[in-house]
N, C-alpha and C. Protein backbone atom coordinates (compact mmCIF):
# COMPACT_ATOMS: atom_id res chain seq x y z
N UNK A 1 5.97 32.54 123.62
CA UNK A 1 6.94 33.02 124.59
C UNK A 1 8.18 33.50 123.83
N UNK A 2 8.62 34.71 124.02
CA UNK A 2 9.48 35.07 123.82
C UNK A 2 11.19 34.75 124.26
N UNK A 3 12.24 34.90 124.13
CA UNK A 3 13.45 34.63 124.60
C UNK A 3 13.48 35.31 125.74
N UNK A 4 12.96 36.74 125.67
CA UNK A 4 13.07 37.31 126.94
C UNK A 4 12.49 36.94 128.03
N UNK A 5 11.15 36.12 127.65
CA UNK A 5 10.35 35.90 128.93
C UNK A 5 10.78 34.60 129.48
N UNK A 6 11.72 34.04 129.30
CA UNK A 6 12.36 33.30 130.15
C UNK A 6 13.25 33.62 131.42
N UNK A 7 13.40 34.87 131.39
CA UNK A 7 14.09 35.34 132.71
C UNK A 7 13.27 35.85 132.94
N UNK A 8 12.97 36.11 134.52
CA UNK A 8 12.44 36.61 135.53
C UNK A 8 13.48 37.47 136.40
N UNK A 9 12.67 38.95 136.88
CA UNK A 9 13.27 39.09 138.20
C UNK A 9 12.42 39.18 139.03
N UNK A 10 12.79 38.70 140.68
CA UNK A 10 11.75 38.61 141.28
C UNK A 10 12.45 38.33 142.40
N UNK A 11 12.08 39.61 143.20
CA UNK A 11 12.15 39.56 144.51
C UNK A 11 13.09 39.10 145.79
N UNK A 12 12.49 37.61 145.82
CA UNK A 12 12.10 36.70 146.38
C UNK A 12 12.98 35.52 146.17
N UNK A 13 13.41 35.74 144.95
CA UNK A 13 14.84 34.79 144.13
C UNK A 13 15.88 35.15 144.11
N UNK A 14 16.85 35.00 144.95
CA UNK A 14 18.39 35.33 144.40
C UNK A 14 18.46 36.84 144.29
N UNK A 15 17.32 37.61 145.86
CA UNK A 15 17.93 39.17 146.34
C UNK A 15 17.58 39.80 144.61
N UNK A 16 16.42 38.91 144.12
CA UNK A 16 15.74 40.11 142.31
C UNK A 16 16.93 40.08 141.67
N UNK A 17 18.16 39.42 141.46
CA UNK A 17 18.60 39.28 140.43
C UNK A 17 17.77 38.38 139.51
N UNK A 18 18.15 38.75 138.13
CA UNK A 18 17.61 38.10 136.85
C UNK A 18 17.73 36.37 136.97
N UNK A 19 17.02 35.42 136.56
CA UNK A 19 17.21 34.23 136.79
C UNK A 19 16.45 33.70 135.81
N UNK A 20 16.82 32.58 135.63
CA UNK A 20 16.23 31.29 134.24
C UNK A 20 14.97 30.88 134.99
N UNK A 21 13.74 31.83 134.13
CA UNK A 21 12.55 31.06 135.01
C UNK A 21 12.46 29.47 135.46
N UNK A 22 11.74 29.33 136.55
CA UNK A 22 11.82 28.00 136.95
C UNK A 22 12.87 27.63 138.01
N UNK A 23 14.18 27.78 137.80
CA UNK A 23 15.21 27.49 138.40
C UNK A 23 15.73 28.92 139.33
N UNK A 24 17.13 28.60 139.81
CA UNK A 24 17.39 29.83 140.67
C UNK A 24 18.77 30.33 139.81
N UNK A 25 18.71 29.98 138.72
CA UNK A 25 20.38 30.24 138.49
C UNK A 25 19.98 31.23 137.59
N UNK A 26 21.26 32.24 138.02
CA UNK A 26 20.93 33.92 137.80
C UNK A 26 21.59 33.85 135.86
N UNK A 27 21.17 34.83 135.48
CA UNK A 27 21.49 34.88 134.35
C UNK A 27 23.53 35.39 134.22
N UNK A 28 23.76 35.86 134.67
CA UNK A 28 25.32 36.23 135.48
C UNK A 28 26.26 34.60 135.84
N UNK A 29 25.57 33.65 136.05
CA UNK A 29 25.94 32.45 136.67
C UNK A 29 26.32 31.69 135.00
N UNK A 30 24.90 31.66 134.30
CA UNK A 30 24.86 30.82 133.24
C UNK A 30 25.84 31.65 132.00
N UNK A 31 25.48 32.62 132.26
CA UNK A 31 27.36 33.38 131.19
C UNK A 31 28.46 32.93 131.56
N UNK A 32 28.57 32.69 133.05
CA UNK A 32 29.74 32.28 133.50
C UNK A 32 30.08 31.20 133.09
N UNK A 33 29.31 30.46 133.29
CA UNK A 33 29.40 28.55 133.01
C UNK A 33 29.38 28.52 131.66
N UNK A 34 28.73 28.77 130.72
CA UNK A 34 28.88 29.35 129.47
C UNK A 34 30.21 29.69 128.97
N UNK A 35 30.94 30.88 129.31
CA UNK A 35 32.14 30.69 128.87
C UNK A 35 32.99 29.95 129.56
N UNK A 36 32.86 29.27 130.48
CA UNK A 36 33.97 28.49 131.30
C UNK A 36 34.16 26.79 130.61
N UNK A 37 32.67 26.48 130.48
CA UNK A 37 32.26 25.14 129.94
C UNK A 37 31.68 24.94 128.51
N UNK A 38 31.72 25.48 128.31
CA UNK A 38 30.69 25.62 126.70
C UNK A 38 29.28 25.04 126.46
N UNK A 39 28.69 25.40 125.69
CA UNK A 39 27.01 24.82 125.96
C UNK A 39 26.99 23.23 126.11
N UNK A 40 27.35 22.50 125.37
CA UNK A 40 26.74 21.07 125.48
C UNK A 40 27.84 20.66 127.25
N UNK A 41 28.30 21.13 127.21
CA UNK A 41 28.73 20.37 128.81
C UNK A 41 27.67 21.31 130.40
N UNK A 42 27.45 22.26 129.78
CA UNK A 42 26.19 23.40 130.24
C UNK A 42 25.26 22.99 130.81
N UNK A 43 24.31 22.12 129.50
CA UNK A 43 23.42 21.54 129.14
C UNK A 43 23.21 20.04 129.92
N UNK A 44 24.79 19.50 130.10
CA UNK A 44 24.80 18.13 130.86
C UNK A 44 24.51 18.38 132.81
N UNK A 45 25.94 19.35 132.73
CA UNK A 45 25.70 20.01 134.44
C UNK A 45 24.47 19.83 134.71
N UNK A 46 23.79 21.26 134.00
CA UNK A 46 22.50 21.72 134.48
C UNK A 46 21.50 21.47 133.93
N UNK A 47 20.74 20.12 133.64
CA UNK A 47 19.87 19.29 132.98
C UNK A 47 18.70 20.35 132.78
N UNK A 48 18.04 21.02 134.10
CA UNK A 48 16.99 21.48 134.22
C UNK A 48 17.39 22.86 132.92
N UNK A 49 17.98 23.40 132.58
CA UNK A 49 18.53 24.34 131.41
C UNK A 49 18.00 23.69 130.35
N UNK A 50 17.81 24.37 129.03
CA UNK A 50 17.45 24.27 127.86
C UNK A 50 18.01 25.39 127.16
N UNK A 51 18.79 25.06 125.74
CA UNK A 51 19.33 25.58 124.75
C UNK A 51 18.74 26.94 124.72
N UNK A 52 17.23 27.17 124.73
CA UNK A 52 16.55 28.01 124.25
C UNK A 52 16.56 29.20 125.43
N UNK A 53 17.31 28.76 127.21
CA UNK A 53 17.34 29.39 128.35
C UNK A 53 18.86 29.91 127.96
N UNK A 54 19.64 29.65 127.50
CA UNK A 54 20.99 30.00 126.93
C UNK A 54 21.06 31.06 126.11
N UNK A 55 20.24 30.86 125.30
CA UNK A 55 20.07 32.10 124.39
C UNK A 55 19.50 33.30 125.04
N UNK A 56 18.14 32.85 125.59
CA UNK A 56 17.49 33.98 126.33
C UNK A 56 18.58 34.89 127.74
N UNK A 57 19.41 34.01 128.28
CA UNK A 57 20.21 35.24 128.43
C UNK A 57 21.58 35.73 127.69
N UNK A 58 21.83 35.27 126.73
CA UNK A 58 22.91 36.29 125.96
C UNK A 58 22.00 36.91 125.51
N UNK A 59 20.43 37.07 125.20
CA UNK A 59 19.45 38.36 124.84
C UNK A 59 19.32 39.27 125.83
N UNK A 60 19.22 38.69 126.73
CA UNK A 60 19.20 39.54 128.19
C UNK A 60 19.89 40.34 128.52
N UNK A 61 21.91 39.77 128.46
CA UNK A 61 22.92 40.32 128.59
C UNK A 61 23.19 41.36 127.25
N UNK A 62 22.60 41.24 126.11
CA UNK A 62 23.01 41.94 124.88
C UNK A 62 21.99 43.05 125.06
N UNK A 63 20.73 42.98 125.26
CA UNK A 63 19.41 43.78 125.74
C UNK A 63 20.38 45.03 126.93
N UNK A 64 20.61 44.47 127.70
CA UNK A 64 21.11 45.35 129.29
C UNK A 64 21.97 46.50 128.61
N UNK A 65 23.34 45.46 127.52
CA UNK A 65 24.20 45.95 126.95
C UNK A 65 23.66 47.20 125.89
N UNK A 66 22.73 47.52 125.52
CA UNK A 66 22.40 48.14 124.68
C UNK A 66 22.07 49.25 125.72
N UNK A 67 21.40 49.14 126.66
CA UNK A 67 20.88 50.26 127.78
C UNK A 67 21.37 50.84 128.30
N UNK A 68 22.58 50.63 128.55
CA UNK A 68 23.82 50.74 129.63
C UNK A 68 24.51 52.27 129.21
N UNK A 69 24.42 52.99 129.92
CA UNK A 69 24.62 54.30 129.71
C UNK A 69 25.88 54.52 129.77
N UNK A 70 26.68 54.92 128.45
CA UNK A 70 27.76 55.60 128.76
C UNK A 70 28.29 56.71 128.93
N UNK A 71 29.10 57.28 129.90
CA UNK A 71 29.46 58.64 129.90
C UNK A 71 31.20 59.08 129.62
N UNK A 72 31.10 59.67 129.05
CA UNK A 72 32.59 59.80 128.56
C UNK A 72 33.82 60.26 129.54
N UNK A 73 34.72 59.97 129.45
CA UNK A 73 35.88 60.65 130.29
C UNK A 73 35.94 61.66 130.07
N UNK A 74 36.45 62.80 131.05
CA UNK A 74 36.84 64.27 130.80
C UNK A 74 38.47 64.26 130.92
């Protein structure tokens, strides 16, 4: 398994936003908590999380970031 294949989108979860397979918490949520709390207090909150679901979305968010089309000002 890859880092990426820990997020899912789907449907059916959280209106197909991206989410930490298994759980419902969107990848947008866990950046948040992430910079608000830092990982090991992260990790306590949200037991069902794993280090390795942390990473997989700053890959996610860095992945998007790479895609993300920019267009210049005129």
């Amino acid at each position: 398994m890859t880092s990426l294949d820990r997020i899912v989108v789907d449907p059916e979860i959280r209106f197909g936003k991206p989410t930490v397979r298994g759980t419902r918490l969107t990848v947008g949520e866990v950046l948040g908590y992430l910079a608000d709390l830092g990982e090991s207090k992260l990790l306590k909150e949200f037991p069902q999380l794993a280090a390795e679901d942390i990473k997989a979305c700053l890959a996610y968010a860095a992945e998007r970031e790479r895609r993300s089309l920019v267009v210049p000002a005129t």
